[in-house]
Protein backbone atom coordinates (compact mmCIF):
# COMPACT_ATOMS: atom_id res chain seq x y z
CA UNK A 1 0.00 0.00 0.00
CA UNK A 2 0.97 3.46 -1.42
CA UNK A 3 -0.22 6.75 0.64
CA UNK A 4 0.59 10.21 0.17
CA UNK A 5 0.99 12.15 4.14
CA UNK A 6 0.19 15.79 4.21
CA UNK A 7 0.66 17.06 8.08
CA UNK A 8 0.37 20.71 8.86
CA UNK A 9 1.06 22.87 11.71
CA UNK A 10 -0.06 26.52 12.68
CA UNK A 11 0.86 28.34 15.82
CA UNK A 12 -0.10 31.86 15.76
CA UNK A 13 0.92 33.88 18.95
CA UNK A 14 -1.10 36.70 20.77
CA UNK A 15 2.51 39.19 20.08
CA UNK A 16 5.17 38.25 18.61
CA UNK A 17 7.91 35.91 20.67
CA UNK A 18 11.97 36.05 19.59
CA UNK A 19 14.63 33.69 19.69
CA UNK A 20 12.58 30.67 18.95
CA UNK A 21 13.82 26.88 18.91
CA UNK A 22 11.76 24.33 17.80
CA UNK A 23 12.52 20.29 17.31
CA UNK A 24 10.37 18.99 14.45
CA UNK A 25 10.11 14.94 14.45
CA UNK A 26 8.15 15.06 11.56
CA UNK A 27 10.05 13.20 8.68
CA UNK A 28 9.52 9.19 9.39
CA UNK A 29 12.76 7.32 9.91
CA UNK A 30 13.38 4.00 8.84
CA UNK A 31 11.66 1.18 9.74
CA UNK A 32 11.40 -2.45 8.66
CA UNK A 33 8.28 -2.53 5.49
CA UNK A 34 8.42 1.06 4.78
CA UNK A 35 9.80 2.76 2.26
CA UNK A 36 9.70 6.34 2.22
CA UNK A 37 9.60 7.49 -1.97
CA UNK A 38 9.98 11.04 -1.13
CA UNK A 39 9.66 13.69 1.74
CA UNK A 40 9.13 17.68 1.60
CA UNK A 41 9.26 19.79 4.96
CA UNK A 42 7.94 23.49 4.36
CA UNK A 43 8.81 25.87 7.18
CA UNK A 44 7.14 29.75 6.75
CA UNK A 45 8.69 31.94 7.71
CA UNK A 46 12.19 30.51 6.56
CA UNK A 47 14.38 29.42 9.90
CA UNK A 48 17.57 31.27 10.46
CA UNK A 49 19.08 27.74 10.74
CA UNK A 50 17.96 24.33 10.43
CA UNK A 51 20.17 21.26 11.24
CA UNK A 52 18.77 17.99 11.08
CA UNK A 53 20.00 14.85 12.79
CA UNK A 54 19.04 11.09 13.85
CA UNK A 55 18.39 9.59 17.36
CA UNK A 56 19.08 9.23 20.31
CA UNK A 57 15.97 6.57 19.31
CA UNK A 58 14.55 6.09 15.95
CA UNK A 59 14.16 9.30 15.55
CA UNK A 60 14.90 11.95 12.66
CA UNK A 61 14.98 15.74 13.88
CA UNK A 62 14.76 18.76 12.07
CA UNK A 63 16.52 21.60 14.93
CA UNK A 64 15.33 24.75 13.69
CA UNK A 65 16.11 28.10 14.85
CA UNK A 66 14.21 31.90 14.23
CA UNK A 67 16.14 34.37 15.14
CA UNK A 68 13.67 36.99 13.95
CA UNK A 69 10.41 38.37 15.73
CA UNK A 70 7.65 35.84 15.05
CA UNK A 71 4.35 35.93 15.32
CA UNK A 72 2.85 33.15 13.36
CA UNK A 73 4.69 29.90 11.82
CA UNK A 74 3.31 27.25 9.68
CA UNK A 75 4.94 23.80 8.85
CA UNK A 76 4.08 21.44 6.42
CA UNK A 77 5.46 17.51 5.99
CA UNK A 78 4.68 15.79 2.67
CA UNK A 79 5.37 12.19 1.97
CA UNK A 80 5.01 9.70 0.17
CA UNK A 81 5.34 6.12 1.85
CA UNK A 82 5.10 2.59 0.72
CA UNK A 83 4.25 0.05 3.60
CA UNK A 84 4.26 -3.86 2.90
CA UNK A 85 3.22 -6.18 5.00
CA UNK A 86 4.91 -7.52 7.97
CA UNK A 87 7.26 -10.59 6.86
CA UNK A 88 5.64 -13.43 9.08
CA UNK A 89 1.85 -14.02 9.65
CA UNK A 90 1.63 -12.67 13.10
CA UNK A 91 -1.48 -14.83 13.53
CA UNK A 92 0.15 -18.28 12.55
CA UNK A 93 3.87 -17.06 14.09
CA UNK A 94 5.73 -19.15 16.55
CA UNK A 95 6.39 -16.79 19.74
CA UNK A 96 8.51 -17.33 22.70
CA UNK A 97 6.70 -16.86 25.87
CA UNK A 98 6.67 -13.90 28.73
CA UNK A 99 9.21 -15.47 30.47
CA UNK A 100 11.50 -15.59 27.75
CA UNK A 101 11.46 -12.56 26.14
CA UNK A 102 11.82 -11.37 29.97
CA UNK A 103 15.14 -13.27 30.22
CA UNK A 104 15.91 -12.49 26.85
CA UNK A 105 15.76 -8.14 27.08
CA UNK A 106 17.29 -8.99 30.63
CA UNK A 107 20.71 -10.43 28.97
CA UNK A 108 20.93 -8.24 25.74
CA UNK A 109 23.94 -6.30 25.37
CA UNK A 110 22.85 -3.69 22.13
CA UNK A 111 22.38 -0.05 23.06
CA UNK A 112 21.30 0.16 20.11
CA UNK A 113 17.83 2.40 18.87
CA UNK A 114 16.39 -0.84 17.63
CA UNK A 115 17.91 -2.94 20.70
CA UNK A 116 15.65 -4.00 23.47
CA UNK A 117 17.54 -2.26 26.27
CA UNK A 118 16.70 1.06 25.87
CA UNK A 119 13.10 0.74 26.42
CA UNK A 120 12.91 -2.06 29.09
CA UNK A 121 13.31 0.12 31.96
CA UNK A 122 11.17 3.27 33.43
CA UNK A 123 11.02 6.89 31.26
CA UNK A 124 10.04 10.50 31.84
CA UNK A 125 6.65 10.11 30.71
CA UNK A 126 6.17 6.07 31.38
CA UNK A 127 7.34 5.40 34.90
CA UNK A 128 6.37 2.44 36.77
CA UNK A 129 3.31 2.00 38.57
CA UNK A 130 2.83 -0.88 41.36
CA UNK A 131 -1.21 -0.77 40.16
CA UNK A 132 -0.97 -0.72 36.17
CA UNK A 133 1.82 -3.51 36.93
CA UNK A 134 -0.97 -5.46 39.11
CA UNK A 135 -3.51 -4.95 36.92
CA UNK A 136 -1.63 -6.48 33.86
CA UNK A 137 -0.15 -9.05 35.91
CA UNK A 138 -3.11 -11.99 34.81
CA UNK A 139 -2.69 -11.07 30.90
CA UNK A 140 1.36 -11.43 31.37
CA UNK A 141 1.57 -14.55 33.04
CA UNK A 142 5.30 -16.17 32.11
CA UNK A 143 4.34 -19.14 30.30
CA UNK A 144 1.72 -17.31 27.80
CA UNK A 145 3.14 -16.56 24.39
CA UNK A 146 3.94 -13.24 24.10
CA UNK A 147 1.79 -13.02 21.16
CA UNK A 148 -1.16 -13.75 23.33
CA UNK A 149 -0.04 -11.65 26.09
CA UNK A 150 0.19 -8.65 24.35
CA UNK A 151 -3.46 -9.16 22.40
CA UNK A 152 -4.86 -9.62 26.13
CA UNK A 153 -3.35 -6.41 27.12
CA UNK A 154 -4.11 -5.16 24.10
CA UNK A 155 -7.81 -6.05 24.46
CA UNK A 156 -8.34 -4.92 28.00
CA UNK A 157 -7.62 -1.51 26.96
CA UNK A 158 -9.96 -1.36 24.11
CA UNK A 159 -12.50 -3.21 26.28
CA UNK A 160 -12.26 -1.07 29.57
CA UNK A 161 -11.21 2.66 28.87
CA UNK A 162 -13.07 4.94 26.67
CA UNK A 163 -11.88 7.58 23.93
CA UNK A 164 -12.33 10.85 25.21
CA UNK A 165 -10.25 13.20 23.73
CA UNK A 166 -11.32 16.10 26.25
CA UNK A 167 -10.57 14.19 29.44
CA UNK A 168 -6.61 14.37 29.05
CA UNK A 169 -3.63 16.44 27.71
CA UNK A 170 -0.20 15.72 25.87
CA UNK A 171 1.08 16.12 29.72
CA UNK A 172 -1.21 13.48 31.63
CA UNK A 173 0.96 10.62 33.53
CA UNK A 174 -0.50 7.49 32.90
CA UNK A 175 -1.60 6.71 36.44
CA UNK A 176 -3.89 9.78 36.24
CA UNK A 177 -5.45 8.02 32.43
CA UNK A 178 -4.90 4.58 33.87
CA UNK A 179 -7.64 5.14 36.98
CA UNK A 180 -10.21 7.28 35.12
CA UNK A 181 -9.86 5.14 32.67
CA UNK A 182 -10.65 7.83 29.72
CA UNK A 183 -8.15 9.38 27.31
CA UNK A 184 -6.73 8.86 23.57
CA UNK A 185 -4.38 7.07 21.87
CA UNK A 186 -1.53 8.98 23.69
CA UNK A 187 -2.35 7.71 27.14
CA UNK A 188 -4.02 4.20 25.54
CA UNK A 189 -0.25 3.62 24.31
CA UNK A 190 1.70 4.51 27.56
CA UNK A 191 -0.24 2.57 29.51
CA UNK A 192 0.45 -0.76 27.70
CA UNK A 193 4.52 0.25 27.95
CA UNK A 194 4.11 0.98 31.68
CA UNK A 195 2.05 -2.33 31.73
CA UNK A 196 4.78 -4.55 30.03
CA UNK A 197 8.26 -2.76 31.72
CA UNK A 198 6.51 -3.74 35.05
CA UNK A 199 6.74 -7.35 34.40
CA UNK A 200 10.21 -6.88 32.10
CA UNK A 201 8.93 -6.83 28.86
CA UNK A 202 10.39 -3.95 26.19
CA UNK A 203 7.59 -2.16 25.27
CA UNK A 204 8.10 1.30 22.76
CA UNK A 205 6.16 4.13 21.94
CA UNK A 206 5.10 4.48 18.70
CA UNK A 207 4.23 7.91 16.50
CA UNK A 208 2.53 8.08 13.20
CA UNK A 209 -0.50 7.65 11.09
CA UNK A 210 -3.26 5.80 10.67
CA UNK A 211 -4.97 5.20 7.04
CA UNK A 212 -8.93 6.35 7.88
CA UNK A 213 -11.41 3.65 6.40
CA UNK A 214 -14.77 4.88 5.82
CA UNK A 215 -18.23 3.26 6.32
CA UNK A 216 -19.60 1.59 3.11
CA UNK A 217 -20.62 4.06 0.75
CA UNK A 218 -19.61 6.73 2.38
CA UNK A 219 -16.59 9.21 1.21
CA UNK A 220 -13.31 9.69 3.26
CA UNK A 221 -13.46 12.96 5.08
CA UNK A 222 -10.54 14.78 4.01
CA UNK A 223 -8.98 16.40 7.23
CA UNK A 224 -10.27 14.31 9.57
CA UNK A 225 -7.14 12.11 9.86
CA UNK A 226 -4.82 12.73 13.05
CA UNK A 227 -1.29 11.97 14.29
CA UNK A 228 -1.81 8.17 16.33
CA UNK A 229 0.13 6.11 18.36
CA UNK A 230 0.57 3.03 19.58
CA UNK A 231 2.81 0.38 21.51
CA UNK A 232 5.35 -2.37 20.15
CA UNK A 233 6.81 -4.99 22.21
CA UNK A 234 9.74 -6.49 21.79
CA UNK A 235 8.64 -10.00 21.29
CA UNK A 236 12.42 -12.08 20.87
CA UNK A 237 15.32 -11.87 18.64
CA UNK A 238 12.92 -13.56 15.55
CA UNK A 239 10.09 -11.50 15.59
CA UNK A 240 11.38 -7.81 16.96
CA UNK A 241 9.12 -5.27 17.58
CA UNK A 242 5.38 -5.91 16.97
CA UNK A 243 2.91 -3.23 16.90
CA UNK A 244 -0.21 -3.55 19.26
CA UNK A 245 -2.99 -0.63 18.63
CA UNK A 246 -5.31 -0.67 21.85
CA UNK A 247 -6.99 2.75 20.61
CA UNK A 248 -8.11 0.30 17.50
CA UNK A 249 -7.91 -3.58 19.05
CA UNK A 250 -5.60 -4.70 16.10
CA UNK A 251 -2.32 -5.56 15.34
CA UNK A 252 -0.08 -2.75 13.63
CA UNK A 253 -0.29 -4.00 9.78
CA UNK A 254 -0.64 -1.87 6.52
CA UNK A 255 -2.98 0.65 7.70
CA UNK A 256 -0.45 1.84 9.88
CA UNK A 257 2.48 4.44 8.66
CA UNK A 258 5.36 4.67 11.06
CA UNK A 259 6.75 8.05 11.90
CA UNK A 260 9.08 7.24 15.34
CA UNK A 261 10.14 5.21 18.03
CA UNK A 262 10.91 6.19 21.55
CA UNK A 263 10.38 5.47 25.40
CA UNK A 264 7.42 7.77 25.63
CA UNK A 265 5.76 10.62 23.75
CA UNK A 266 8.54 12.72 24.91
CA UNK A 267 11.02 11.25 22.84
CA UNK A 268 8.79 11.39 19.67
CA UNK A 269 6.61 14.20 19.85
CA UNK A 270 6.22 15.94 16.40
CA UNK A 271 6.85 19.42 17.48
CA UNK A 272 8.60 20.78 20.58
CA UNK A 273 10.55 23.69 21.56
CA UNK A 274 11.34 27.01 23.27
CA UNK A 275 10.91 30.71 22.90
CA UNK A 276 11.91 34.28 24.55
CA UNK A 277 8.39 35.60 25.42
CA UNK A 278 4.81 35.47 27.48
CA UNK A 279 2.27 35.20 24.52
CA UNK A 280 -0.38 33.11 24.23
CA UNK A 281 -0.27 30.81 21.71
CA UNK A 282 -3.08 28.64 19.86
CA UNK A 283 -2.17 25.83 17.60
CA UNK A 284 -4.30 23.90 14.75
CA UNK A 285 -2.87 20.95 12.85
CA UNK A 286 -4.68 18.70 9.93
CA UNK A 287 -3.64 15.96 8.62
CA UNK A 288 -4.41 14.46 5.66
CA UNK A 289 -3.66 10.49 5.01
CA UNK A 290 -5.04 9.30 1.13
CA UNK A 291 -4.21 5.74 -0.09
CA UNK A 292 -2.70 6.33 -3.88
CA UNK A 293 -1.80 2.38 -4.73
């Protein structure tokens, strides 16, 4: 599957603010059945600067600077991405089970960005928490495949929280999500990676798209994509990283575009950054996902 990404970002401030600094993680890095054709990033006004790097996870970065007085700035990301599907049928795959993926991340050595080790252990946004970790514990029982344990978790989310995209923010800690059991995909994600670290289980964050499938008959509203997210577990040296969407109850396949991989939203968040000024600011971003082959 072929789709063309349009993302775009307005921030207009109440005066104008100087010496801004923004991180844009907006340009998808690689990943395993992606291919990325072509990308265009459109910054107005023009930075001062722009330097753009990888890491520290899978991560690429745009560091852009505007040195002039700015009152308004728009950014748009265009690509193009092909995304195959995954290499193994993830319903027919052999897994290993909790236990040993647990010993497993335990004994890996690579610090890599794609290595197990970096996302084992507690983050900024994803620390651990003695009652998601009890609450998981009966879906993450050491013999079940890891497969099956991360459907159950998986499930449970879908099954016992409900989408409300009023009742958090980009800031809520996934204890707060976790007991009212409201939020969106943001705080559906972290708490399936706070879920699986408590009982030693990599689990990732996850930043992208996801392709919008209509009703029958009825046309794709233009616009009313969004920016997702989801978790991945590391599920053994053969399989790697496997998506689980709990907003959606479904395994990450096709209709899923990859953007980045951290330890929390933190690490992956599309657009960050600082300024020299009080102004209020009010931001509006569309996003536009259309399947071309």
């Amino acid at each position: 599957m072929i789709y063309e990404v349009r993302h775009v970002t307005t921030v207009n401030y109440a005066s104008p603010v100087q010496l801004a600094r923004f991180n844009l993680r907006l340009t998808p890095a690689p990943w395993p059945g992606q291919v990325l054709h072509e990308h265009a990033l459109m910054i107005d006004p023009m930075p001062s600067a722009m330097e753009e790097d990888e890491g520290p996870f899978v991560v690429h970065r745009a560091r852009i600077a505007m040195r002039e007085p700015l009152g308004h700035i728009e950014i748009e990301s265009h690509f193009r991405m092909e995304v195959s599907e995954p290499s193994f049928d993830l319903d027919m795959a052999v897994a290993p089970t909790v236990a040993q993926v647990r010993e497993a991340a335990a004994a890996h050595r690579d610090l890599c960005a794609m290595g197990p080790a970096s996302y084992l252990y507690p983050s900024p946004m994803a620390p651990l928490s003695p009652a998601i970790t009890q609450w998981a514990a009966p879906m993450l029982q050491p013999g079940a495949s890891i497969l099956d344990a991360g459907r159950a978790l998986m499930h449970a989310i879908h099954a016992e929280f409900t989408y409300d995209g009023a009742a958090t923010t980009a800031d809520t800690p996934p204890d707060e999500a976790f007991e009212a059991r409201h939020g969106v995909c943001q705080d559906f994600a972290h708490v399936m990676i706070v879920a699986a670290r408590g009982h030693g289980i990599p689990a990732s964050y996850i930043s992208g798209y996801l392709r919008t499938l209509p009703p029958p008959g009825q046309p794709r509203l233009v616009g009313a994509d969004a920016t997702h997210a989801w978790a991945a577990l590391w599920c053994g040296e053969d399989l790697g990283w496997v998506g689980f969407d709990p907003t959606n109850d479904c395994l990450v396949k096709t209709d899923h575009i990859f953007t980045a991989m951290g330890r929390d939203y933190a690490d992956v968040a599309p657009m960050d950054g600082v300024f020299r000024g009080g102004a209020g600011q009010t931001m509006t971003v569309s996003v536009d996902v259309e399947p071309v082959g």
